[in-house]
N, C-alpha and C. Protein backbone atom coordinates (compact mmCIF):
# COMPACT_ATOMS: atom_id res chain seq x y z
N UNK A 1 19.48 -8.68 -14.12
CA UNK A 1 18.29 -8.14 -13.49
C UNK A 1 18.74 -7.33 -12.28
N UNK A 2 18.16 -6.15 -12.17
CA UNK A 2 18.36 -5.48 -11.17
C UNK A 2 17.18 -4.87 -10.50
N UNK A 3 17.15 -4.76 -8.84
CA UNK A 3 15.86 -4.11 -8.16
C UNK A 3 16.44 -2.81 -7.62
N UNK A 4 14.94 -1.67 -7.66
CA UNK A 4 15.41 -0.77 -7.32
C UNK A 4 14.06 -0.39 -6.12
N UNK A 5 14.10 -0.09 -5.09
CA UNK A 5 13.23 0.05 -4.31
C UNK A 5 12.85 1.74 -3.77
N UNK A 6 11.94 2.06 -3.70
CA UNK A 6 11.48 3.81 -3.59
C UNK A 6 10.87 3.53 -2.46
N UNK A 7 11.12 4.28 -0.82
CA UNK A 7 9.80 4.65 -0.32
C UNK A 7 9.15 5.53 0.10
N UNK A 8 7.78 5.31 0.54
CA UNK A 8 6.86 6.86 0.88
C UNK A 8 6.45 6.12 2.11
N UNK A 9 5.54 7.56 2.87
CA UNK A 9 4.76 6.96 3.96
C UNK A 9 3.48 8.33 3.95
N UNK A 10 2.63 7.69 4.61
CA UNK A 10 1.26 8.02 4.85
C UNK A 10 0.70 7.55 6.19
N UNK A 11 -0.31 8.52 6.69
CA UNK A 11 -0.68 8.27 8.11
C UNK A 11 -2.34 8.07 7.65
N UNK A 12 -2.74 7.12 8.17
CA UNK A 12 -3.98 7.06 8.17
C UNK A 12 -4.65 6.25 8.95
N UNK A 13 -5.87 6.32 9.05
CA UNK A 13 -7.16 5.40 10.48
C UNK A 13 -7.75 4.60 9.39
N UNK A 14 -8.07 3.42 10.58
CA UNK A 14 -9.09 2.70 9.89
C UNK A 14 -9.64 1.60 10.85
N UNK A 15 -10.26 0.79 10.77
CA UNK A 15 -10.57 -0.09 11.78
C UNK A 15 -11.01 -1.28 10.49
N UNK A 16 -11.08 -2.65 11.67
CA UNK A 16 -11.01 -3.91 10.81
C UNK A 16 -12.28 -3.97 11.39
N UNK A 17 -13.16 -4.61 10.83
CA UNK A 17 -14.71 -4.72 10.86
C UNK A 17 -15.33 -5.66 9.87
N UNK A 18 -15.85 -6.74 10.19
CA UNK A 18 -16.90 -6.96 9.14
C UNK A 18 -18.23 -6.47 9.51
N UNK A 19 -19.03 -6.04 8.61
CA UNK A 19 -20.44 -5.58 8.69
C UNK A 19 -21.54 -6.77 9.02
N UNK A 20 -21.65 -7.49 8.65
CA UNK A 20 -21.81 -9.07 8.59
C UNK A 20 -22.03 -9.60 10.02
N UNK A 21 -20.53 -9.14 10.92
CA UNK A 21 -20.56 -9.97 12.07
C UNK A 21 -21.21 -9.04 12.94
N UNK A 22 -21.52 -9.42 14.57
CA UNK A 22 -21.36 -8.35 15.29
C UNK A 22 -20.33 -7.31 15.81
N UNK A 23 -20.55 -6.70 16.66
CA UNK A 23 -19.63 -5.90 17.64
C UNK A 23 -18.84 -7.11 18.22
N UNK A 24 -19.65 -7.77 18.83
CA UNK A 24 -18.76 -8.77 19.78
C UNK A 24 -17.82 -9.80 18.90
N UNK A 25 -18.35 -10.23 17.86
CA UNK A 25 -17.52 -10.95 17.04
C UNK A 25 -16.30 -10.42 16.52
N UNK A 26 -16.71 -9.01 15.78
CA UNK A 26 -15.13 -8.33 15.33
C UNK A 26 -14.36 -8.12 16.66
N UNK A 27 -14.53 -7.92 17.89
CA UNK A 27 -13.70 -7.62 18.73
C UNK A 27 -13.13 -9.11 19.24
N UNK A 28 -13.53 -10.04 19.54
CA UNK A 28 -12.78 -11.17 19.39
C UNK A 28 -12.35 -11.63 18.43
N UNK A 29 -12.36 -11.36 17.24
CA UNK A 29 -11.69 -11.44 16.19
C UNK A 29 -10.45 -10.62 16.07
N UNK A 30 -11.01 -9.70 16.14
CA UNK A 30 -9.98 -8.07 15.81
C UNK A 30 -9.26 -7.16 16.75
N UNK A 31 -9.47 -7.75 18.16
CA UNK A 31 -9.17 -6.99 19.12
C UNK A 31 -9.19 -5.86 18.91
N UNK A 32 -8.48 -4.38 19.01
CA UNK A 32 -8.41 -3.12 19.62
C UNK A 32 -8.52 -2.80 18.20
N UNK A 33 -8.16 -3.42 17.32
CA UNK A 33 -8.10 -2.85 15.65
C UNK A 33 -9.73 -2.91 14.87
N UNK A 34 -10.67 -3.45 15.73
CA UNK A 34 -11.76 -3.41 16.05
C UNK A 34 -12.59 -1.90 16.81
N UNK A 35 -11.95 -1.24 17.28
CA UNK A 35 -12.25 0.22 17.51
C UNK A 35 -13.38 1.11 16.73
N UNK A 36 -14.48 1.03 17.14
CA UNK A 36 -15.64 1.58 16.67
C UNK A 36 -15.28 3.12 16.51
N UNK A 37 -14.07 3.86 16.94
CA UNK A 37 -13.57 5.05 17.10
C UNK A 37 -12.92 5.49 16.21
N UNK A 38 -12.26 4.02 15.56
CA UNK A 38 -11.07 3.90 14.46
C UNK A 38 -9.67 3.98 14.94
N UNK A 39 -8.55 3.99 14.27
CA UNK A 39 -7.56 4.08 15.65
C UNK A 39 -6.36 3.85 13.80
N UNK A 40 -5.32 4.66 14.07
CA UNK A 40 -4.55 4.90 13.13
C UNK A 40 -2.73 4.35 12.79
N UNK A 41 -2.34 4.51 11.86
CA UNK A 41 -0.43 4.08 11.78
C UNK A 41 -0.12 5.07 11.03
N UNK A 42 0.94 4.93 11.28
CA UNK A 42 2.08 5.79 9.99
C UNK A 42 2.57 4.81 9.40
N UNK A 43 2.27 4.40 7.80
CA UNK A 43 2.53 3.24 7.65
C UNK A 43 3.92 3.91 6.63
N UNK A 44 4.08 2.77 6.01
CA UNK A 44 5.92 3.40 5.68
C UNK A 44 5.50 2.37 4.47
N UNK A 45 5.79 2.55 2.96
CA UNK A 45 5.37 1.91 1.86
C UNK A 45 6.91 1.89 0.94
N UNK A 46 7.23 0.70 0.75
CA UNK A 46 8.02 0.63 -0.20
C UNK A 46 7.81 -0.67 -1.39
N UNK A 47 8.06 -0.31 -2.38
CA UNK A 47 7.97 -0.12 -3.75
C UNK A 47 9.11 -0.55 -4.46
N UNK A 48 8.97 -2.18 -5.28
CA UNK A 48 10.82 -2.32 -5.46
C UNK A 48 10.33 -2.84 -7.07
N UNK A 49 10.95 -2.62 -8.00
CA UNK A 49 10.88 -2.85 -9.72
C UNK A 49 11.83 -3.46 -9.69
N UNK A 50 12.11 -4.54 -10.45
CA UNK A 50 12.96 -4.81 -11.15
C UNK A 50 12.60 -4.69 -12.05
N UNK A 51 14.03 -5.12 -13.22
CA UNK A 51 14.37 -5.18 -14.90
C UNK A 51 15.54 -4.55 -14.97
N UNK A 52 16.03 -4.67 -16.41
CA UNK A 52 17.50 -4.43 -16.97
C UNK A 52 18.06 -2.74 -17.00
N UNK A 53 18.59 -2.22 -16.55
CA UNK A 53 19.09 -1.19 -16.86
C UNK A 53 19.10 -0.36 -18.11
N UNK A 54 18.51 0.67 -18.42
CA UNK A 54 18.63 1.24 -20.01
C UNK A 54 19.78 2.10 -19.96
N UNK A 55 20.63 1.14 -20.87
CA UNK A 55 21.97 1.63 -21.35
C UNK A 55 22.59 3.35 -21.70
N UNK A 56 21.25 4.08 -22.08
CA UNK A 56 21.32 5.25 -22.49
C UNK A 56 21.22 5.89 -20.87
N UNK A 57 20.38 5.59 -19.76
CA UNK A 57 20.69 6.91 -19.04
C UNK A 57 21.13 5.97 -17.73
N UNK A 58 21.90 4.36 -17.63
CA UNK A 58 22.11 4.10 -16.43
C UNK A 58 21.26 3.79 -15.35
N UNK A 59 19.85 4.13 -16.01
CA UNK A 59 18.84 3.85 -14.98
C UNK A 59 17.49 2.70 -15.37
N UNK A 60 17.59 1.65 -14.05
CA UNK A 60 16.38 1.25 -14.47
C UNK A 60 15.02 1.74 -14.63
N UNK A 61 14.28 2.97 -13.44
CA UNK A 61 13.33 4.06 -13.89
C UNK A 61 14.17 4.59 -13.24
N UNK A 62 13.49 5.95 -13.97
CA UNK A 62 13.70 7.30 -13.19
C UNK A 62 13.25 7.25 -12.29
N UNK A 63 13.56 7.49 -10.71
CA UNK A 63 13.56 7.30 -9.06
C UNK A 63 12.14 9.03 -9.24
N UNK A 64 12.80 9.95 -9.55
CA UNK A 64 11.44 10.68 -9.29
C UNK A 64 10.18 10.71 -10.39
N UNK A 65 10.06 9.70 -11.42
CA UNK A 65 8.81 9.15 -12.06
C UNK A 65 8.53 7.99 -11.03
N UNK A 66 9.14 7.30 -10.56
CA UNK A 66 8.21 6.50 -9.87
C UNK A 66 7.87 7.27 -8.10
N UNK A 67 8.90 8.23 -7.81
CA UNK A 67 7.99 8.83 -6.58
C UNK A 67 6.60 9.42 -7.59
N UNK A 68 6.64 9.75 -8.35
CA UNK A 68 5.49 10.65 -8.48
C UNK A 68 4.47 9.50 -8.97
N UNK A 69 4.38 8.25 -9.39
CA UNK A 69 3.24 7.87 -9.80
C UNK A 69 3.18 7.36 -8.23
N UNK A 70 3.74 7.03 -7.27
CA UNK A 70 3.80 6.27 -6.04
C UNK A 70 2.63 7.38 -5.17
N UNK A 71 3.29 8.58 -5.50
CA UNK A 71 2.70 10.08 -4.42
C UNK A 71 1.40 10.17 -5.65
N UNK A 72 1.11 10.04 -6.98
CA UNK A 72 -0.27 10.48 -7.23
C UNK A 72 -1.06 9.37 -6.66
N UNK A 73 -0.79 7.91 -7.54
CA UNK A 73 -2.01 7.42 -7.59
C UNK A 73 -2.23 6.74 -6.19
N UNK A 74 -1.47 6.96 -5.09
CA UNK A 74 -1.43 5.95 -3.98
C UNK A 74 -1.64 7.08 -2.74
N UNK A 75 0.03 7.67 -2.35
CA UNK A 75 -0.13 8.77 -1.03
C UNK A 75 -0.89 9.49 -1.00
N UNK A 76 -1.02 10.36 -2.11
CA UNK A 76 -2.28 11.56 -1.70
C UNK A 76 -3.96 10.64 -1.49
N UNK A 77 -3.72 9.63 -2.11
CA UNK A 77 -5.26 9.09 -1.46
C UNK A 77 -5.49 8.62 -0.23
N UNK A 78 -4.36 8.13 0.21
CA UNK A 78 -4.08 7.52 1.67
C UNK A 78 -3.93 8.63 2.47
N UNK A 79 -2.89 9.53 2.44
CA UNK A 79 -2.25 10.61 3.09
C UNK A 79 -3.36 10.98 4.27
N UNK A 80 -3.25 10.60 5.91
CA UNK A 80 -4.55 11.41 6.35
C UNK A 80 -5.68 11.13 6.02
N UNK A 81 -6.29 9.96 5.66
CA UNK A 81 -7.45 9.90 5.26
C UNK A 81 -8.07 8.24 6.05
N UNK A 82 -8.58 8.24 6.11
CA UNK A 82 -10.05 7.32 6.84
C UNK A 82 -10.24 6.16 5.58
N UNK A 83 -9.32 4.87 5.53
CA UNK A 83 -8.78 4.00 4.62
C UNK A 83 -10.67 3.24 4.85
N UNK A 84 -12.01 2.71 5.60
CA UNK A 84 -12.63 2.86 5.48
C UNK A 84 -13.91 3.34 4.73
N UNK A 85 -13.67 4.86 5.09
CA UNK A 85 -14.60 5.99 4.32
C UNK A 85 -14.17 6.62 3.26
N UNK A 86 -13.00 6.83 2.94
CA UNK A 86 -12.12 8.12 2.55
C UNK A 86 -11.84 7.61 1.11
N UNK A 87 -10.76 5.96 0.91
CA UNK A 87 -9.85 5.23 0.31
C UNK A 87 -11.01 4.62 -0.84
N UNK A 88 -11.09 5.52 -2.47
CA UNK A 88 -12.21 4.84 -3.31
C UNK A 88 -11.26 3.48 -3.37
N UNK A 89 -10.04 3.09 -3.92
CA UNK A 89 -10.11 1.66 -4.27
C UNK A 89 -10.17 0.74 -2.92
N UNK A 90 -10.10 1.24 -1.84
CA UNK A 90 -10.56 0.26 -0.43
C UNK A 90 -12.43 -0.17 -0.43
N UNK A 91 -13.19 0.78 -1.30
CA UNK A 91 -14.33 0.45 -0.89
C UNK A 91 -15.03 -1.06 -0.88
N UNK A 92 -15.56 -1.02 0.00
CA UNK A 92 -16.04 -2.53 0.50
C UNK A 92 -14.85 -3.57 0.73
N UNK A 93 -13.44 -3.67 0.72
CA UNK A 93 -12.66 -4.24 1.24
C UNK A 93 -12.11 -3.98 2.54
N UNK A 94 -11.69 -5.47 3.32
CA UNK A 94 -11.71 -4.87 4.66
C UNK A 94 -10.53 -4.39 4.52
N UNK A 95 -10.03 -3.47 5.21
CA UNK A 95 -9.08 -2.73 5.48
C UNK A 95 -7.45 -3.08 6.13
N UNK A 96 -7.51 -4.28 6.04
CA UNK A 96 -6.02 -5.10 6.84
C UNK A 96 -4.93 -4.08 6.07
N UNK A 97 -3.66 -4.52 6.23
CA UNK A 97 -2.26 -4.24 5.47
C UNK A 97 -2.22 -5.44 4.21
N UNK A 98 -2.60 -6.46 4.60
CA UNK A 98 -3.19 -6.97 3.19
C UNK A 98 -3.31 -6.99 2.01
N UNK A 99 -4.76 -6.46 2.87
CA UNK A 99 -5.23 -6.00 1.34
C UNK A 99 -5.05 -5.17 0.61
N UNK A 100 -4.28 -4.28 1.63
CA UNK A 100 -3.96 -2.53 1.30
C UNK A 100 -3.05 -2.85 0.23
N UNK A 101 -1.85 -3.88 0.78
CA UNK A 101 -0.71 -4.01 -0.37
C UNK A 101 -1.16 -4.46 -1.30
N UNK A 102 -2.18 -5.32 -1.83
CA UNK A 102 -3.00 -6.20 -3.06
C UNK A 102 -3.65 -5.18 -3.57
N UNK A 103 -4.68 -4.07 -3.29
CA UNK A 103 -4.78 -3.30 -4.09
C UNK A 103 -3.78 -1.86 -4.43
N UNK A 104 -2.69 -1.67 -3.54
CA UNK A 104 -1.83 -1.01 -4.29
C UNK A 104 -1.14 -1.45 -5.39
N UNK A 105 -1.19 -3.15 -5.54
CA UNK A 105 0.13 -3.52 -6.34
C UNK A 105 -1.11 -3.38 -7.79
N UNK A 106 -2.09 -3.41 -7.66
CA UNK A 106 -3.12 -3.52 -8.91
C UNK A 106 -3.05 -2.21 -9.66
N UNK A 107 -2.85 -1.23 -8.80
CA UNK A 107 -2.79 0.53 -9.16
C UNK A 107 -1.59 0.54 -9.75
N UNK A 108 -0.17 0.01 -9.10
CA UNK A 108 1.27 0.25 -9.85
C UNK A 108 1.48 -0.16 -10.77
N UNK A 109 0.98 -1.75 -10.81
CA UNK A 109 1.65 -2.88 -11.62
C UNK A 109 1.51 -2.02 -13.17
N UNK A 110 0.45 -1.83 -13.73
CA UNK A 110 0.27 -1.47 -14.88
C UNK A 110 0.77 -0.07 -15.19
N UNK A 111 1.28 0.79 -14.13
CA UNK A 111 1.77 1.75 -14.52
C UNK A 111 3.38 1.62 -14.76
N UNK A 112 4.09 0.82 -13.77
CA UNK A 112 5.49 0.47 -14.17
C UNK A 112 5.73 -0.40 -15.42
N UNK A 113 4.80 -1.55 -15.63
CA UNK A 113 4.72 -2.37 -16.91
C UNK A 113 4.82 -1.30 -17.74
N UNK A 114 3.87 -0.24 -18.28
CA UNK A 114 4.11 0.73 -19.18
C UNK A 114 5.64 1.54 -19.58
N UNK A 115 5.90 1.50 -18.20
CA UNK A 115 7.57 2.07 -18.52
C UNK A 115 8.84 0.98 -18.90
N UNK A 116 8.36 -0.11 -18.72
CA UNK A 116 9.09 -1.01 -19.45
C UNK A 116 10.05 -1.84 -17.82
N UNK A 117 9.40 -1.65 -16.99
CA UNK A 117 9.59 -2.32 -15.76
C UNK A 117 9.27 -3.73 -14.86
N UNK A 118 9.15 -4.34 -13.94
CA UNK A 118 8.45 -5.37 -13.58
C UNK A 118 8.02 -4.31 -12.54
N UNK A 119 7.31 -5.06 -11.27
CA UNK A 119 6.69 -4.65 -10.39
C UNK A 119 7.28 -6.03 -9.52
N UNK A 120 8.01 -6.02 -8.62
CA UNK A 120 9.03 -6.92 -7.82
C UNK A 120 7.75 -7.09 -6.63
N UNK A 121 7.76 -6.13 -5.39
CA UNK A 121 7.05 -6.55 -4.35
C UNK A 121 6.57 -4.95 -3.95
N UNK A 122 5.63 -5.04 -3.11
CA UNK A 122 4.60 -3.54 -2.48
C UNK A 122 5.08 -4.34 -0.68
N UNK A 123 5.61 -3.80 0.11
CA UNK A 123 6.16 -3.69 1.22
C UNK A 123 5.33 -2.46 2.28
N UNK A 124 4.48 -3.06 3.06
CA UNK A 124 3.87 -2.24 3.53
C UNK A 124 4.32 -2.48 5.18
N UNK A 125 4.84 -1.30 6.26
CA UNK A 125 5.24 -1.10 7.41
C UNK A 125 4.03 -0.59 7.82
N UNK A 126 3.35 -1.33 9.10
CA UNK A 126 2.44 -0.79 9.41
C UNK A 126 2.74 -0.49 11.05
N UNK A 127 3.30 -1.45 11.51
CA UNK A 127 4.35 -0.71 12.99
C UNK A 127 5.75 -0.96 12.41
N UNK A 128 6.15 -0.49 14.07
CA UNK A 128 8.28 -0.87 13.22
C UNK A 128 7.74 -2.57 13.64
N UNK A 129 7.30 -3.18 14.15
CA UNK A 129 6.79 -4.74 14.34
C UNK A 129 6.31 -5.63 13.34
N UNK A 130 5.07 -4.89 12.67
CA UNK A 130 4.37 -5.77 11.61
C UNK A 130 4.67 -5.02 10.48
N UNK A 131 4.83 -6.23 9.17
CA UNK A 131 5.10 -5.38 7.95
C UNK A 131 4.24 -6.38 6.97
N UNK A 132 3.93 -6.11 6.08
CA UNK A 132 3.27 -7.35 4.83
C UNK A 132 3.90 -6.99 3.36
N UNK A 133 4.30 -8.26 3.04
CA UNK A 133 5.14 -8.13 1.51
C UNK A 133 4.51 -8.85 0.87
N UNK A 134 3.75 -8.29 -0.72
CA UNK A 134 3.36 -8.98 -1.92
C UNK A 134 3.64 -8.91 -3.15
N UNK A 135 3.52 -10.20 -3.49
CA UNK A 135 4.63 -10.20 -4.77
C UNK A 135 3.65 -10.50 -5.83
N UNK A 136 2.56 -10.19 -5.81
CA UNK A 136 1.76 -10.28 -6.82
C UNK A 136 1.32 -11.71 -7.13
């Protein structure tokens, strides 16, 4: 078994909010990430497959098939955009790093399975401080 890890990054706003609570509640809850203004990261996304090597080309995937399903179905939706308003598979989920990584790994998983891959972990950098890893 071997892992091979790809990454991208994307800048985007969002604020943590439940609708539910008040103002005063998400902000003692949520502190500054609570920002009725919204308030943004450059988050840094990596992406690791394992499975066996195919004997014919040395590679477990091809490194630019998985940038490109990584950059369609994920960066360009994130890229700059209002994870909130903007992000269709964020709708109605709150917006943590979280969850972000739980519904990215739902978008990949079935596209690397198709190529004859696993889907190892979705590694999301949201400062150089906080990061969240899910392994499905």
């Amino acid at each position: 078994m071997i892992y091979i890890t790809r990454k991208a990054q994307f800048n985007a706003a969002h604020k943590l909010s439940r609708p539910d609570w008040s103002e005063e509640k998400n902000e003692s809850v949520f502190g500054k990430c609570a920002n009725p203004n919204w308030h943004g990261h450059n988050y840094s996304l990596f992406v690791t497959v394992k499975g066996e090597i195919n004997p014919e080309t040395g590679f477990l995937v091809d490194l630019k098939w998985l940038r490109d399903i990584i950059n369609d179905h994920v960066v360009d939706k994130l890229d700059h955009k209002n994870l909130n308003v903007d992000v269709d598979f964020m709708k109605g989920i709150l917006t943590s790093t979280e969850n972000l990584a739980i519904e990215i790994w739902k978008i990949l998983k079935p596209l690397i399975e198709a190529e004859g891959a696993i889907l190892h972990c979705v590694k999301i950098n949201e400062t150089e401080n906080n990061f969240v890893e899910y392994f499905g």
